[in-house]
Structure formats: structure tokens, C-alpha cells
PDB file of N, CA and C in Angstrom:
ATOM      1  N   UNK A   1       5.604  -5.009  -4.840  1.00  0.00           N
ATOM      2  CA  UNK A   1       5.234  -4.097  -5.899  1.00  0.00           C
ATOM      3  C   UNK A   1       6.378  -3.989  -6.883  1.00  0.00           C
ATOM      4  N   UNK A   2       5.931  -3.996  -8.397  1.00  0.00           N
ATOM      5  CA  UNK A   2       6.586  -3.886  -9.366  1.00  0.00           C
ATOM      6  C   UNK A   2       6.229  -2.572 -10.246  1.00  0.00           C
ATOM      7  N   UNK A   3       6.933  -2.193 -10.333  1.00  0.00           N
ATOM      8  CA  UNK A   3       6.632  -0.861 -11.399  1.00  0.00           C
ATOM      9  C   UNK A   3       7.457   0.678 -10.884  1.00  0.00           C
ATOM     10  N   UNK A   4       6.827   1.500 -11.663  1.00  0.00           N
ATOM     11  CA  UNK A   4       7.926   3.270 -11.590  1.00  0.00           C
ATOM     12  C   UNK A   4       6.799   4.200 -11.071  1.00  0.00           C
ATOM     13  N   UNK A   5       5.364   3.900 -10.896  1.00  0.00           N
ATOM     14  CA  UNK A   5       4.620   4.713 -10.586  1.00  0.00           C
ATOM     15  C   UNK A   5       5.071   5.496  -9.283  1.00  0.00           C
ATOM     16  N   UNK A   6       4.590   6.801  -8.927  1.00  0.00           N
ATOM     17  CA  UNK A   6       5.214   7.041  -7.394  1.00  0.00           C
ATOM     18  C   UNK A   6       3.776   7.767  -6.865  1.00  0.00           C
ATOM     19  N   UNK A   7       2.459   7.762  -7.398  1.00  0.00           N
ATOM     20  CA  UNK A   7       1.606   7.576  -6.613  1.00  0.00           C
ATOM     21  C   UNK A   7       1.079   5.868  -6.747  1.00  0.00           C
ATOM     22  N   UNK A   8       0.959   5.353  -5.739  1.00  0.00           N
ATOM     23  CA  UNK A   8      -0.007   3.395  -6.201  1.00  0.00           C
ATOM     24  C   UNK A   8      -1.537   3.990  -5.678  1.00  0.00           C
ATOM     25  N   UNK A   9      -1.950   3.347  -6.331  1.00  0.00           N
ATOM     26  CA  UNK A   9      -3.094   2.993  -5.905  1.00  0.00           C
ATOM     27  C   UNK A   9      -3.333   1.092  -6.191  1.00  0.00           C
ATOM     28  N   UNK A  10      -4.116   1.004  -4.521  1.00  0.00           N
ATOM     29  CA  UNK A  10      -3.734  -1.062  -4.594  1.00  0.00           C
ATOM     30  C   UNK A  10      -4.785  -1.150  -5.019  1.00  0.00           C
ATOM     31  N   UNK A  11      -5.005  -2.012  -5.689  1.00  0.00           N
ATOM     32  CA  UNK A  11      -6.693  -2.327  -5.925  1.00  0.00           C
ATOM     33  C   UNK A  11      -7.379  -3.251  -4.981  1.00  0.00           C
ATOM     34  N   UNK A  12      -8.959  -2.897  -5.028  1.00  0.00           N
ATOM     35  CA  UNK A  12      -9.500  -4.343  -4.068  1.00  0.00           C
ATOM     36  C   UNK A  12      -9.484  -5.723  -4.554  1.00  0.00           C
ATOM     37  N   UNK A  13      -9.408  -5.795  -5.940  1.00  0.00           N
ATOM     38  CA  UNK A  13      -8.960  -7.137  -5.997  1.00  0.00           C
ATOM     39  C   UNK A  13      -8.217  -7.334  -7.012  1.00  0.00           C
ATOM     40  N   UNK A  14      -7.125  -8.445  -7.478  1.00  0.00           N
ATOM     41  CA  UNK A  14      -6.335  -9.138  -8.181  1.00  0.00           C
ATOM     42  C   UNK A  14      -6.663 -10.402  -8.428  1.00  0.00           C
ATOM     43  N   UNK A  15      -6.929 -10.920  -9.878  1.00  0.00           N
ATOM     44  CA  UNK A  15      -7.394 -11.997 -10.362  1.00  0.00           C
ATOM     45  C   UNK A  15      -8.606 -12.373  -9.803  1.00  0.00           C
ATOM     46  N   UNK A  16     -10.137 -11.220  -9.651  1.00  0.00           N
ATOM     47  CA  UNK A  16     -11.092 -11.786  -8.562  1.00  0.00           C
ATOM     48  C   UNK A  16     -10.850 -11.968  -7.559  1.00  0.00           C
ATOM     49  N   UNK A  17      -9.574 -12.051  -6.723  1.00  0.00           N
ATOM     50  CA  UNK A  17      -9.595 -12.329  -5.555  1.00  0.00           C
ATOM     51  C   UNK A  17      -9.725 -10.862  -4.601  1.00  0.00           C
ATOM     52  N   UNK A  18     -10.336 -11.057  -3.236  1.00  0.00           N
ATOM     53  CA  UNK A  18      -9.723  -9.801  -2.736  1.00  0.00           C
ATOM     54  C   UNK A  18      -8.559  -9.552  -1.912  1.00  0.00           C
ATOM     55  N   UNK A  19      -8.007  -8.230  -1.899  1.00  0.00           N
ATOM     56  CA  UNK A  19      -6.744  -8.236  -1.215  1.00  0.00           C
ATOM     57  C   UNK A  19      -7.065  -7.600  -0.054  1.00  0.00           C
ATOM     58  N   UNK A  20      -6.461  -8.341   1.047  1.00  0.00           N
ATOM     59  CA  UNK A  20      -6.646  -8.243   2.247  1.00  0.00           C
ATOM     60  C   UNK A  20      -5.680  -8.155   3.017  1.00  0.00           C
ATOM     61  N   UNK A  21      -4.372  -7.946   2.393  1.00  0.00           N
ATOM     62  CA  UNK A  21      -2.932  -7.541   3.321  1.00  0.00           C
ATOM     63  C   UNK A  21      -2.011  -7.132   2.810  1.00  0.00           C
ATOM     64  N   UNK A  22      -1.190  -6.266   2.912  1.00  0.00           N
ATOM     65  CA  UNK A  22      -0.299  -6.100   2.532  1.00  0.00           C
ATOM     66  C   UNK A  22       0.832  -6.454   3.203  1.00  0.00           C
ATOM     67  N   UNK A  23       1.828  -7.243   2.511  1.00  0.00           N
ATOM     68  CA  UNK A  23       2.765  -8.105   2.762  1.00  0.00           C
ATOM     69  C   UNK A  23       3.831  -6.919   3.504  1.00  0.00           C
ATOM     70  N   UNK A  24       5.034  -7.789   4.223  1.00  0.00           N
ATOM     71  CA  UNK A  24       5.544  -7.347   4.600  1.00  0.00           C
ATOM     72  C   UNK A  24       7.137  -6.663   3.789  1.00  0.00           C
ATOM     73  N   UNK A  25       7.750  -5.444   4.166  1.00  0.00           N
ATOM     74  CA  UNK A  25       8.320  -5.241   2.809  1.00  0.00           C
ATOM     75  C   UNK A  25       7.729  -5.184   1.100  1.00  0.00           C
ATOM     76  N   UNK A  26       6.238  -5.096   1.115  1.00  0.00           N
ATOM     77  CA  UNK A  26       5.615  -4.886   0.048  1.00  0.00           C
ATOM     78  C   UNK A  26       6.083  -3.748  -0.728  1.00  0.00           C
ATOM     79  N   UNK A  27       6.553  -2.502   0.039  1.00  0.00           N
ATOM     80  CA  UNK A  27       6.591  -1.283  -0.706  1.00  0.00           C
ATOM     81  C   UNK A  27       8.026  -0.874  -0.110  1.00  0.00           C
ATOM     82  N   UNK A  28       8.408  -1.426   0.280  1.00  0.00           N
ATOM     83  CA  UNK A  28      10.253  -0.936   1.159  1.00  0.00           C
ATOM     84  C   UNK A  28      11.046  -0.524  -0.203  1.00  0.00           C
ATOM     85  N   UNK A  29      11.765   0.157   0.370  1.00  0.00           N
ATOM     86  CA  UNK A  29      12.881   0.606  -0.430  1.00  0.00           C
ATOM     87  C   UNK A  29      13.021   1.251  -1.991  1.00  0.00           C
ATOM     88  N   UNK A  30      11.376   1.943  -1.870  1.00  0.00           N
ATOM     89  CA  UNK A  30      10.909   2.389  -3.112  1.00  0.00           C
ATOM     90  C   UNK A  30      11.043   3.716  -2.747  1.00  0.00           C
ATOM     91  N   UNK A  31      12.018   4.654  -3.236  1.00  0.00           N
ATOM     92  CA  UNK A  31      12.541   5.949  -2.689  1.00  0.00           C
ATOM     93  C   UNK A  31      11.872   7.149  -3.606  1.00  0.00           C
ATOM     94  N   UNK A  32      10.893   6.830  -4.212  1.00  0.00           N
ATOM     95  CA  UNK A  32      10.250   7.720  -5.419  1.00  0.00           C
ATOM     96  C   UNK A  32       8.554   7.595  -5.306  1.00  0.00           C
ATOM     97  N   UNK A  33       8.160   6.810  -3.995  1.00  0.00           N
ATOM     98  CA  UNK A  33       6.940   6.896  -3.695  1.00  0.00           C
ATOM     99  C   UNK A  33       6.576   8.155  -3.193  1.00  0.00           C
ATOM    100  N   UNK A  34       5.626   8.482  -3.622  1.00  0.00           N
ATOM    101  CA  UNK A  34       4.949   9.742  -2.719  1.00  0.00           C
ATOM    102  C   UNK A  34       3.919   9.338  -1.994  1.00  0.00           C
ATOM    103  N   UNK A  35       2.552   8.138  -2.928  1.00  0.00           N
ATOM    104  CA  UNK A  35       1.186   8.575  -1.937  1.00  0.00           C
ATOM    105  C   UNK A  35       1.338   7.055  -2.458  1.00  0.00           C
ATOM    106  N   UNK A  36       0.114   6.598  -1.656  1.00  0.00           N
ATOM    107  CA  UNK A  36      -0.352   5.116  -1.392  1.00  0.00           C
ATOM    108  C   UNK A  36      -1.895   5.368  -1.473  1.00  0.00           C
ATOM    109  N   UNK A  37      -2.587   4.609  -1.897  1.00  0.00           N
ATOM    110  CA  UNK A  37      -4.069   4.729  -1.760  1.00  0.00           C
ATOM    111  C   UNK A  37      -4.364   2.824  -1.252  1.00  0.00           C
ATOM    112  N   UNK A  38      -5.207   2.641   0.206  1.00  0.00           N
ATOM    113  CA  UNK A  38      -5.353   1.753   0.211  1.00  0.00           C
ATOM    114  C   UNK A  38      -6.890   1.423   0.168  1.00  0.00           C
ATOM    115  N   UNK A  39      -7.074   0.397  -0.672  1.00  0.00           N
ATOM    116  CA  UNK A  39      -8.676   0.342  -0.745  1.00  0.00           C
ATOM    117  C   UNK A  39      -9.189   0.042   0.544  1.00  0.00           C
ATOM    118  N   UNK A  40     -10.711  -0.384   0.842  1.00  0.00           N
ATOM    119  CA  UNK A  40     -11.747  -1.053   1.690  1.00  0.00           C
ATOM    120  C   UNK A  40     -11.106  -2.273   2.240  1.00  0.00           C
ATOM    121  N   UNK A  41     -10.733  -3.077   1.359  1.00  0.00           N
ATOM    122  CA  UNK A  41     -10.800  -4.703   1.132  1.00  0.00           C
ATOM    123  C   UNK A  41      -9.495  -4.656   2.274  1.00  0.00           C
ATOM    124  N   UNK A  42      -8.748  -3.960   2.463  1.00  0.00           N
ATOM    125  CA  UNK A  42      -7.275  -4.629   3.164  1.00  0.00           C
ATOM    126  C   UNK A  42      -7.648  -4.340   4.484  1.00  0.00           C
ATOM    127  N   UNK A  43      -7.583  -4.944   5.075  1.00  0.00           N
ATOM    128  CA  UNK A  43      -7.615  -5.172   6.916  1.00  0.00           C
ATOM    129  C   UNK A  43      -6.445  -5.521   7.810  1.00  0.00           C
ATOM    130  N   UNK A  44      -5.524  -5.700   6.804  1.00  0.00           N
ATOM    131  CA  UNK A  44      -3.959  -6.020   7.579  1.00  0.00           C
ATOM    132  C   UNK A  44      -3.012  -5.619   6.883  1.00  0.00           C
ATOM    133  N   UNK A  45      -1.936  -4.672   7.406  1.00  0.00           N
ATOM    134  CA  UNK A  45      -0.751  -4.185   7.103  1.00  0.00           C
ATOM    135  C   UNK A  45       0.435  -4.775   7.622  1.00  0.00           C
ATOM    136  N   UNK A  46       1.274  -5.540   7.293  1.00  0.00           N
ATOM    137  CA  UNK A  46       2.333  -6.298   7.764  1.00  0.00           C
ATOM    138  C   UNK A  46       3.385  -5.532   8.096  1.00  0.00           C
ATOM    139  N   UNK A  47       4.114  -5.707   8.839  1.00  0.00           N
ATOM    140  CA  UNK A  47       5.523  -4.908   9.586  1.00  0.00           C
ATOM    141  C   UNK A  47       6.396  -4.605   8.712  1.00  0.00           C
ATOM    142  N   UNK A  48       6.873  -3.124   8.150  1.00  0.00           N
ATOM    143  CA  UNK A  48       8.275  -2.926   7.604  1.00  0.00           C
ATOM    144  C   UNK A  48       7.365  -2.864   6.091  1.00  0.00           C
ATOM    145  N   UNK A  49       6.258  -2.752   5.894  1.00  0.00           N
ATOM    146  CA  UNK A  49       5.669  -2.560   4.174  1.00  0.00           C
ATOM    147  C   UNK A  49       5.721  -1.299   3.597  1.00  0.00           C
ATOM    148  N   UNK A  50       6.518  -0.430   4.468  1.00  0.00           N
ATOM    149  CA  UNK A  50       6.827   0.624   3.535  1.00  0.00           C
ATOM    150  C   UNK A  50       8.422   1.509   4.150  1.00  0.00           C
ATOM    151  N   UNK A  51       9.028   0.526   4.582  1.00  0.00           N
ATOM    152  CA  UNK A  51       9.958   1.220   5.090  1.00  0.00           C
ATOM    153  C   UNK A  51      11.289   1.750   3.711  1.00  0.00           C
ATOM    154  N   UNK A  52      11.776   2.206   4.691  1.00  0.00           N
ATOM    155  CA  UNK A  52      12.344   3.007   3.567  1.00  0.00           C
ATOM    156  C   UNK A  52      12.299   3.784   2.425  1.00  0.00           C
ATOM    157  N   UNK A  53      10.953   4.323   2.297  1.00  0.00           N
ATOM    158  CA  UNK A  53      10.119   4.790   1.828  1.00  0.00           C
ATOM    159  C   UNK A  53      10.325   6.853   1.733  1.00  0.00           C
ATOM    160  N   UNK A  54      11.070   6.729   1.552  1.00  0.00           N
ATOM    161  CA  UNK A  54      12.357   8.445   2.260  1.00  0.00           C
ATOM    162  C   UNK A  54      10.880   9.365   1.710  1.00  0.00           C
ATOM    163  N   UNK A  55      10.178   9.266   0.200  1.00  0.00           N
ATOM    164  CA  UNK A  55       9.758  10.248  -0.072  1.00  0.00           C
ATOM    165  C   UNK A  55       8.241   9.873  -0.115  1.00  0.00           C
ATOM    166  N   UNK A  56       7.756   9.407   0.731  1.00  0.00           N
ATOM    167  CA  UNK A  56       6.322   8.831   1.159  1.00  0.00           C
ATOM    168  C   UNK A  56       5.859   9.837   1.556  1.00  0.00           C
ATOM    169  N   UNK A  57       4.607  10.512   1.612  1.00  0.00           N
ATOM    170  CA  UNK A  57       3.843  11.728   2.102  1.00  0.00           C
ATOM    171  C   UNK A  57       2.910  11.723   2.768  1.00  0.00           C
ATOM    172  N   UNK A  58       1.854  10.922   1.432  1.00  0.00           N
ATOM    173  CA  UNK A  58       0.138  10.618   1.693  1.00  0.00           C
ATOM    174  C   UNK A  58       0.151   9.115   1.894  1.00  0.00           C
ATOM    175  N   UNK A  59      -0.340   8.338   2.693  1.00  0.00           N
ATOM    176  CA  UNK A  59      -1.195   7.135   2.768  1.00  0.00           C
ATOM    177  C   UNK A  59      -2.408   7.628   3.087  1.00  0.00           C
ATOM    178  N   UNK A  60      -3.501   6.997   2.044  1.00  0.00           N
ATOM    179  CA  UNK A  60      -5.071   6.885   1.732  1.00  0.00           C
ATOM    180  C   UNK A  60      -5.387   6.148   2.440  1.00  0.00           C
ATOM    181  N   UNK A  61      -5.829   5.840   4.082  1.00  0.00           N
ATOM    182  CA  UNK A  61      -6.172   4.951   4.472  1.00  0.00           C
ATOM    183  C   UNK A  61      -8.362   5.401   4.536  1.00  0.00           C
ATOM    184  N   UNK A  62      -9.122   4.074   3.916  1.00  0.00           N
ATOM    185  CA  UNK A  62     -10.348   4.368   3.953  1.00  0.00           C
ATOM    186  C   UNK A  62     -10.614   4.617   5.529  1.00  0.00           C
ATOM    187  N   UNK A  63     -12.219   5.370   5.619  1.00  0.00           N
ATOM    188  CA  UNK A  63     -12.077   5.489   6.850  1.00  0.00           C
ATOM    189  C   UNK A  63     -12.898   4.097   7.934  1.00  0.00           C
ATOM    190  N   UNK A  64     -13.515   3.366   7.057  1.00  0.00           N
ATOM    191  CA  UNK A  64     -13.905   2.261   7.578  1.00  0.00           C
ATOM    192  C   UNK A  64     -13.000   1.212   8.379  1.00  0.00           C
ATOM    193  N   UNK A  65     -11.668   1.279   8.091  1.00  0.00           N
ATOM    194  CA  UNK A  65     -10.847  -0.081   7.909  1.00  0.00           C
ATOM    195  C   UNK A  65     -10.046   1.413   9.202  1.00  0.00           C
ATOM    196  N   UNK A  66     -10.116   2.686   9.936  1.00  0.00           N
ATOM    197  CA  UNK A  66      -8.907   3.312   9.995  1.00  0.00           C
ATOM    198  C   UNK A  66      -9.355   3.122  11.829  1.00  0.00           C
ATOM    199  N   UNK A  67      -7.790   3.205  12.679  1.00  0.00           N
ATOM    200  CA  UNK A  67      -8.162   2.497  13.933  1.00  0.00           C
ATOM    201  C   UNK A  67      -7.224   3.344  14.569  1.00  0.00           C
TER     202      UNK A  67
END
């Protein structure tokens, strides 16, 4: 992730495609995050994608995809 926002919202898809994981270290070391919204489409969260994350609160997980 690129940008200053400190709520994200991911979208279900990028360039038509859908997104279906979030990478690992995707969101690390972003100290001004608060909330995450993750769509439908993602079914895999990779290890360490939000670490360091000091001011993280809310993750939006849908409830279809939640385990």
C-alpha cells in the first residue's frame, strides 16, 4: 500500500482483476492506520500484513470470508 489515508478501504478488484490476498507486509509499518475494510473477494491474508501497525483499531472483516 501506497498512500496517507489512515482509514483503507481494499477494493474487490484492481484493473478487473479480483483481489484475493493480501500480501505479506502489505500494510506493516504504517503507524497512522486506524481501520481496514476488507472486501468479499479476499480469502487469504498473508503473515506479518499489518504488523506494526501501533494505531490499527477496526479491521472490516466481511462475514462470509470470517473463520
Amino acid at each position: 500500500y501506497y498512500g496517507l489515508d489512515t482509514e483503507i478501504v481494499i477494493p474487490s478488484t484492481i484493473e478487473e482483476k479480483p483481489v484475493t490476498t493480501i500480501a505479506s507486509f502489505a500494510f506493516s509499518d504504517l503507524m497512522d492506520i486506524t481501520q481496514i475494510t476488507i472486501p468479499d473477494s479476499v480469502t487469504n491474508i498473508e503473515t506479518w500484513a499489518v504488523c506494526n501497525c501501533w494505531s490499527l483499531e477496526t479491521v472490516v472483516i466481511p462475514k462470509t470470508n470470517a473463520r
